[in-house]
C-alpha atoms as a PDB file:
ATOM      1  CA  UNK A   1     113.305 138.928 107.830  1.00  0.00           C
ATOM      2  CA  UNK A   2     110.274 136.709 107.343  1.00  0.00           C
ATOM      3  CA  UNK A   3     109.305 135.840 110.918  1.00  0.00           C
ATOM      4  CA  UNK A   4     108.317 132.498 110.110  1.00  0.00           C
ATOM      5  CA  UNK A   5     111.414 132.041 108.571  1.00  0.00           C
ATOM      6  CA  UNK A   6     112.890 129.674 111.686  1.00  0.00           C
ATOM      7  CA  UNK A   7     110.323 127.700 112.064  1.00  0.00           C
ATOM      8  CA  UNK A   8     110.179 126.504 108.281  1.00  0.00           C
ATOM      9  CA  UNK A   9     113.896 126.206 108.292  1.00  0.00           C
ATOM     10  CA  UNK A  10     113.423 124.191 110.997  1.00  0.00           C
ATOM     11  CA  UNK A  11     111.058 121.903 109.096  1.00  0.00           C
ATOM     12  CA  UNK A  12     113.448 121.651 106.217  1.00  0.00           C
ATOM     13  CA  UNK A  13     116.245 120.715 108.329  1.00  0.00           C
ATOM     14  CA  UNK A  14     113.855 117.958 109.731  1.00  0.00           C
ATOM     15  CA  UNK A  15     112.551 116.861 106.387  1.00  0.00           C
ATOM     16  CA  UNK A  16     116.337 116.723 104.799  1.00  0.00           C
ATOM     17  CA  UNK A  17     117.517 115.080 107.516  1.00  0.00           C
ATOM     18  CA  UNK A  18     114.741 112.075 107.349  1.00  0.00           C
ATOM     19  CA  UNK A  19     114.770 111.751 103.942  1.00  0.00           C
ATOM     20  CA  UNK A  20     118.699 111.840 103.930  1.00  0.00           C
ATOM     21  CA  UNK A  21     119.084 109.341 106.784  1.00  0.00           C
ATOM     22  CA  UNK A  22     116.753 106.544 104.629  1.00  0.00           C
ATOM     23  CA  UNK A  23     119.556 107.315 101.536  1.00  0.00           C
ATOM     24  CA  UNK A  24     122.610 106.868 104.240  1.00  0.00           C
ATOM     25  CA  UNK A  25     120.918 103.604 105.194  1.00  0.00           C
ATOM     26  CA  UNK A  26     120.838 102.886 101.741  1.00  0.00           C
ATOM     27  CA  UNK A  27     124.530 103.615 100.911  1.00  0.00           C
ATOM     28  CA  UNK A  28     125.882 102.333 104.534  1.00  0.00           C
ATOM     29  CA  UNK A  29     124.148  98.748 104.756  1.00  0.00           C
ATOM     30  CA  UNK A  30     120.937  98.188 102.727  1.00  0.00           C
ATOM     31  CA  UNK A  31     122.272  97.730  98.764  1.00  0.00           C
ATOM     32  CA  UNK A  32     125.210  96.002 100.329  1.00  0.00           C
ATOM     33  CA  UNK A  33     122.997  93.684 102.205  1.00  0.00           C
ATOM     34  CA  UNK A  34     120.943  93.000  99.312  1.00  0.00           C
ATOM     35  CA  UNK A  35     123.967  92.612  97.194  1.00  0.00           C
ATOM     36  CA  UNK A  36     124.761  89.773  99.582  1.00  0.00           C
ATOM     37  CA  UNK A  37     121.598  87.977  98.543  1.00  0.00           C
ATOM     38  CA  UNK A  38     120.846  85.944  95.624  1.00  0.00           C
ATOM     39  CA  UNK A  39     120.627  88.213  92.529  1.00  0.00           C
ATOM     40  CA  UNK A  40     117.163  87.205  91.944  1.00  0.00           C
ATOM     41  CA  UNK A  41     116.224  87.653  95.434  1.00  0.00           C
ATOM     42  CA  UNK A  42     117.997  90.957  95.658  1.00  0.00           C
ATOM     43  CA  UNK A  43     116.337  92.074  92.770  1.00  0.00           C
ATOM     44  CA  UNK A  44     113.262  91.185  93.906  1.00  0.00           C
ATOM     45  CA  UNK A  45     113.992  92.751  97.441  1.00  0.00           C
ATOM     46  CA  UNK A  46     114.863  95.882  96.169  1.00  0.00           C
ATOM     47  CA  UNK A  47     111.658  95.790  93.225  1.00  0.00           C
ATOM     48  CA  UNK A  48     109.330  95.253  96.427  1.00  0.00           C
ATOM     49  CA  UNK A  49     111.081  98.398  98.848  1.00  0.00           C
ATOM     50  CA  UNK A  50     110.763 100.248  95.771  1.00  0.00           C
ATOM     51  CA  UNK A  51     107.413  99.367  95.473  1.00  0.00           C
ATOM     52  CA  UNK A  52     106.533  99.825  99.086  1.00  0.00           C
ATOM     53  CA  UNK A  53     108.803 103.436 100.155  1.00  0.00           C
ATOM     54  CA  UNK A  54     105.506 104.816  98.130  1.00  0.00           C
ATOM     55  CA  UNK A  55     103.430 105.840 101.246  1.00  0.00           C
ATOM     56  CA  UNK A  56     101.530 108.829 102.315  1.00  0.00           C
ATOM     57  CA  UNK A  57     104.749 109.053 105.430  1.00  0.00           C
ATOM     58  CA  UNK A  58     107.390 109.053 102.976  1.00  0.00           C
ATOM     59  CA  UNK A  59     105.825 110.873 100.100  1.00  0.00           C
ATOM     60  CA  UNK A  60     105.014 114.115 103.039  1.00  0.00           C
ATOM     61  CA  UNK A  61     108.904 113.874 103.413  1.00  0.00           C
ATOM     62  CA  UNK A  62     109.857 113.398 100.352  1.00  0.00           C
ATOM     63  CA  UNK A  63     107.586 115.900  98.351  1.00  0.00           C
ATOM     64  CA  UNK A  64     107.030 118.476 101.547  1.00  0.00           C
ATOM     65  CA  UNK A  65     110.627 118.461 102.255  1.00  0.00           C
ATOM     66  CA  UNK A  66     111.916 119.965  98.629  1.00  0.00           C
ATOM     67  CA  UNK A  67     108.623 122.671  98.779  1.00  0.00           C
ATOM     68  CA  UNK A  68     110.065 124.233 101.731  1.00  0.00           C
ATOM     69  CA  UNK A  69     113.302 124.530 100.726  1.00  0.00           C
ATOM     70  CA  UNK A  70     112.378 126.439  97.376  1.00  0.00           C
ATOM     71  CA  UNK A  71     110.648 128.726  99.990  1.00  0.00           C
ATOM     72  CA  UNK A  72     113.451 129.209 101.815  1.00  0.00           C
ATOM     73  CA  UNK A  73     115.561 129.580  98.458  1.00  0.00           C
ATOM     74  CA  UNK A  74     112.811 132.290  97.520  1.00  0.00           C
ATOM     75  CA  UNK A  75     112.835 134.147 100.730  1.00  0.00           C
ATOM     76  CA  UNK A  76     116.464 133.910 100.922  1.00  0.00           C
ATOM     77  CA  UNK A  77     117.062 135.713  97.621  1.00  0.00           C
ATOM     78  CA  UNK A  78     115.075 137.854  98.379  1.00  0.00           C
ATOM     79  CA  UNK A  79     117.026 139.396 101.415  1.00  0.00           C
ATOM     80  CA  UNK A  80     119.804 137.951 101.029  1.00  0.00           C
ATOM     81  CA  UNK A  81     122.389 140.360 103.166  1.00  0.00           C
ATOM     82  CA  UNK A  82     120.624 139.609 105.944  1.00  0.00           C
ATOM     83  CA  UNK A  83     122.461 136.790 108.032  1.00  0.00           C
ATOM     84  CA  UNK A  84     122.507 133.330 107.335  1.00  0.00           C
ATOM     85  CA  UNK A  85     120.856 133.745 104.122  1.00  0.00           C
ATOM     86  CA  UNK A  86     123.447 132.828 101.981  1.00  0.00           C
ATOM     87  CA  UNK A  87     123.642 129.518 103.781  1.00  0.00           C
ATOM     88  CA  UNK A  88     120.416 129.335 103.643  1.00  0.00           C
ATOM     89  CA  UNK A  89     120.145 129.774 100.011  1.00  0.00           C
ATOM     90  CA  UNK A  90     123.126 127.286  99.588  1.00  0.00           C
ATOM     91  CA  UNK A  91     121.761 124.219 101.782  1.00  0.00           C
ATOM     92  CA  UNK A  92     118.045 124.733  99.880  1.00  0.00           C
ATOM     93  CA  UNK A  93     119.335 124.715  96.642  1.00  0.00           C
ATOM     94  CA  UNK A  94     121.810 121.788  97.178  1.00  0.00           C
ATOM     95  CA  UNK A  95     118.625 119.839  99.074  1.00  0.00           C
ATOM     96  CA  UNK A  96     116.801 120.323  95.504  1.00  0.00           C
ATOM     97  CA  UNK A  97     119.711 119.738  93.125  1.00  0.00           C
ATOM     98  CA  UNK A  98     120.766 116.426  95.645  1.00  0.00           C
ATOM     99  CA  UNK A  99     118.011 113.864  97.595  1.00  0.00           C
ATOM    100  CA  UNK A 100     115.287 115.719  95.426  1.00  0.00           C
ATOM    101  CA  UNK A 101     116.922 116.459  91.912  1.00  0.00           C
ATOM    102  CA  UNK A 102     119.208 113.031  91.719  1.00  0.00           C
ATOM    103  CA  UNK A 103     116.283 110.936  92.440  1.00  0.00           C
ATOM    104  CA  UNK A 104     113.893 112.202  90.286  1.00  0.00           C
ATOM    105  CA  UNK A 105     116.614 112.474  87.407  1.00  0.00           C
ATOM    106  CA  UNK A 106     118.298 109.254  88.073  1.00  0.00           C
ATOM    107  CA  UNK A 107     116.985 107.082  90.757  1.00  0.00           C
ATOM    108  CA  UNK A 108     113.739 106.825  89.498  1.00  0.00           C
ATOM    109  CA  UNK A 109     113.944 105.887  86.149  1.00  0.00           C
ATOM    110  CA  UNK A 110     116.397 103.073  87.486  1.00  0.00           C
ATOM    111  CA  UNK A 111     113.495 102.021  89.633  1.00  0.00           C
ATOM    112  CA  UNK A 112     111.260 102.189  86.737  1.00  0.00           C
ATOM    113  CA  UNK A 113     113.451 100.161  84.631  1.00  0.00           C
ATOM    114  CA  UNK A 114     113.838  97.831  87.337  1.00  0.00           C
ATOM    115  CA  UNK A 115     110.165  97.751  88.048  1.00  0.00           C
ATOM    116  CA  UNK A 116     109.655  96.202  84.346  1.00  0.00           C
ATOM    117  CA  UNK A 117     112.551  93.857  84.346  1.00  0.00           C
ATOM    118  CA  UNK A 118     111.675  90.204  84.981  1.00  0.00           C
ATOM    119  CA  UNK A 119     113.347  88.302  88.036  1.00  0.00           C
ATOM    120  CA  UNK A 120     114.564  85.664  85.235  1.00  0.00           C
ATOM    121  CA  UNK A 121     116.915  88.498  83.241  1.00  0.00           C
ATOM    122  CA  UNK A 122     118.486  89.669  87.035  1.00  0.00           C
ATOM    123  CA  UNK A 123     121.644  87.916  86.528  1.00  0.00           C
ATOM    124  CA  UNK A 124     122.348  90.723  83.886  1.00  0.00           C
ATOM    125  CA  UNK A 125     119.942  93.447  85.088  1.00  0.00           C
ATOM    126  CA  UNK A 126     120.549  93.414  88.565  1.00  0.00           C
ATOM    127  CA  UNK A 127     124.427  94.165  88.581  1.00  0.00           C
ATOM    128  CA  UNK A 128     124.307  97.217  86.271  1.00  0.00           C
ATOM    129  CA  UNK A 129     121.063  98.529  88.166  1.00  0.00           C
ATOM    130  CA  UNK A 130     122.526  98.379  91.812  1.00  0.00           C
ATOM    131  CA  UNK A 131     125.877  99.814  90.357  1.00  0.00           C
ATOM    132  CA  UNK A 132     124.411 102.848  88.900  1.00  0.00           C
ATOM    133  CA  UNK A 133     121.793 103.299  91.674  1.00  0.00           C
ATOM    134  CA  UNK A 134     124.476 103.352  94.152  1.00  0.00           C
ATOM    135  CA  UNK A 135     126.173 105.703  92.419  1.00  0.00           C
ATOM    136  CA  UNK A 136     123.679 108.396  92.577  1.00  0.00           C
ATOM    137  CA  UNK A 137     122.470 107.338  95.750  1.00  0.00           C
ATOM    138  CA  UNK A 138     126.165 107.969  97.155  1.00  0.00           C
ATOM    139  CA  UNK A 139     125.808 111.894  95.803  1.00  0.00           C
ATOM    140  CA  UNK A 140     122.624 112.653  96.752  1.00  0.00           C
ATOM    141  CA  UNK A 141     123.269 110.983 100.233  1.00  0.00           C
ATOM    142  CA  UNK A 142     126.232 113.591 100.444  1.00  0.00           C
ATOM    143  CA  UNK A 143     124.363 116.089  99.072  1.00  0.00           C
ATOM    144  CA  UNK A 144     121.853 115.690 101.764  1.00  0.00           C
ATOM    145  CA  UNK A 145     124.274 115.992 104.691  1.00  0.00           C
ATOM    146  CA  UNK A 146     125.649 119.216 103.378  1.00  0.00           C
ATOM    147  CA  UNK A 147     122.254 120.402 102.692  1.00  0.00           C
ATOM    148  CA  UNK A 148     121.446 119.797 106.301  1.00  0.00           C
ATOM    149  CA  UNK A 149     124.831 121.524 107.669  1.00  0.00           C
ATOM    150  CA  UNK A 150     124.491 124.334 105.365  1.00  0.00           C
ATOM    151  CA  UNK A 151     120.491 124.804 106.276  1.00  0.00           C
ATOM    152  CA  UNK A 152     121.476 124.340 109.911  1.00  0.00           C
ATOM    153  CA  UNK A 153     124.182 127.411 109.819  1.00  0.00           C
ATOM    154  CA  UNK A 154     122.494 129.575 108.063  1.00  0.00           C
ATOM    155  CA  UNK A 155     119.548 129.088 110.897  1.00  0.00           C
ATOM    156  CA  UNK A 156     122.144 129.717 113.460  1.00  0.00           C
ATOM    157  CA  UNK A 157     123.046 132.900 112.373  1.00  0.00           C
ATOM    158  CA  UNK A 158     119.930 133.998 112.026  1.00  0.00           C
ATOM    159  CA  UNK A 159     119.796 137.172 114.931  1.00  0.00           C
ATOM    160  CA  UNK A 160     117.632 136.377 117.759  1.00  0.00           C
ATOM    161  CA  UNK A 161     117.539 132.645 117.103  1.00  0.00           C
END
């Protein structure tokens, strides 16, 4: 076993966990408060967060987070009787496939749409965005919190941890 290995499994669990927690707020209270707006102001809410979630914090979490678990995905594979490893394997591919994969597949290019929509068409565009959005946001929110359990057993049974 990589001896490093806890330590970076440790940073994916913390990275999966942050970015997962921002998509539970998301799905728990934040589209639903913004649904309870105005469409035009909701739309225009969610165009600014959209607009504004594009930091240097959230990109290190976002784009760090997915890096380590293909590391841990590699590593794993590559000894992957030892223990934990399948778990490990598991919770860094379903990080990828979930919080990473949806929202670069789905989540984005609704933001992108969104992004070029004008505030005066959000009676129509607004509904069928946050509807959709939602959607994937709801499975890669899920995703996330396995991705985290799965990542966190697999670290548990790693021998001398």
């Amino acid at each position: 076993m990589n001896e490093y290995l806890p330590l970076v499994v440790v940073m994916a669990i913390t990275g999966a966990g942050v970015v997962t927690g921002l998509l539970f707020a998301f799905s728990n209270f934040v589209m639903r408060a913004l649904q309870d707006l105005p469409t035009e102001q909701g739309m225009f809410a969610m165009q600014r967060i959209n607009e504004r979630i594009i930091n240097p914090i959230f990109l290190m979490f976002f784009m760090g987070t997915p890096a380590i678990c293909l590391i841990i995905a590699v590593l794993s594979v590559l000894d992957l009787g030892a223990p934990g490893h399948a778990y490990l394997l598991a919770g860094g591919v379903v990080y990828l496939l979930g919080p990473f994969g949806i929202t670069m597949l789905f989540n984005v290019p609704l933001n992108n749409t969104l992004a070029g929509t004008a505030l005066s068409e959000s009676a129509e565009a607004w509904p069928l965005y946050r509807k959709k959005w939602q959607w994937w946001n709801h499975i890669r929110t899920y995703m996330g919190i396995l991705a985290v359990l799965l990542l966190a057993l697999g670290l548990a049974a790693v021998p001398g941890i």
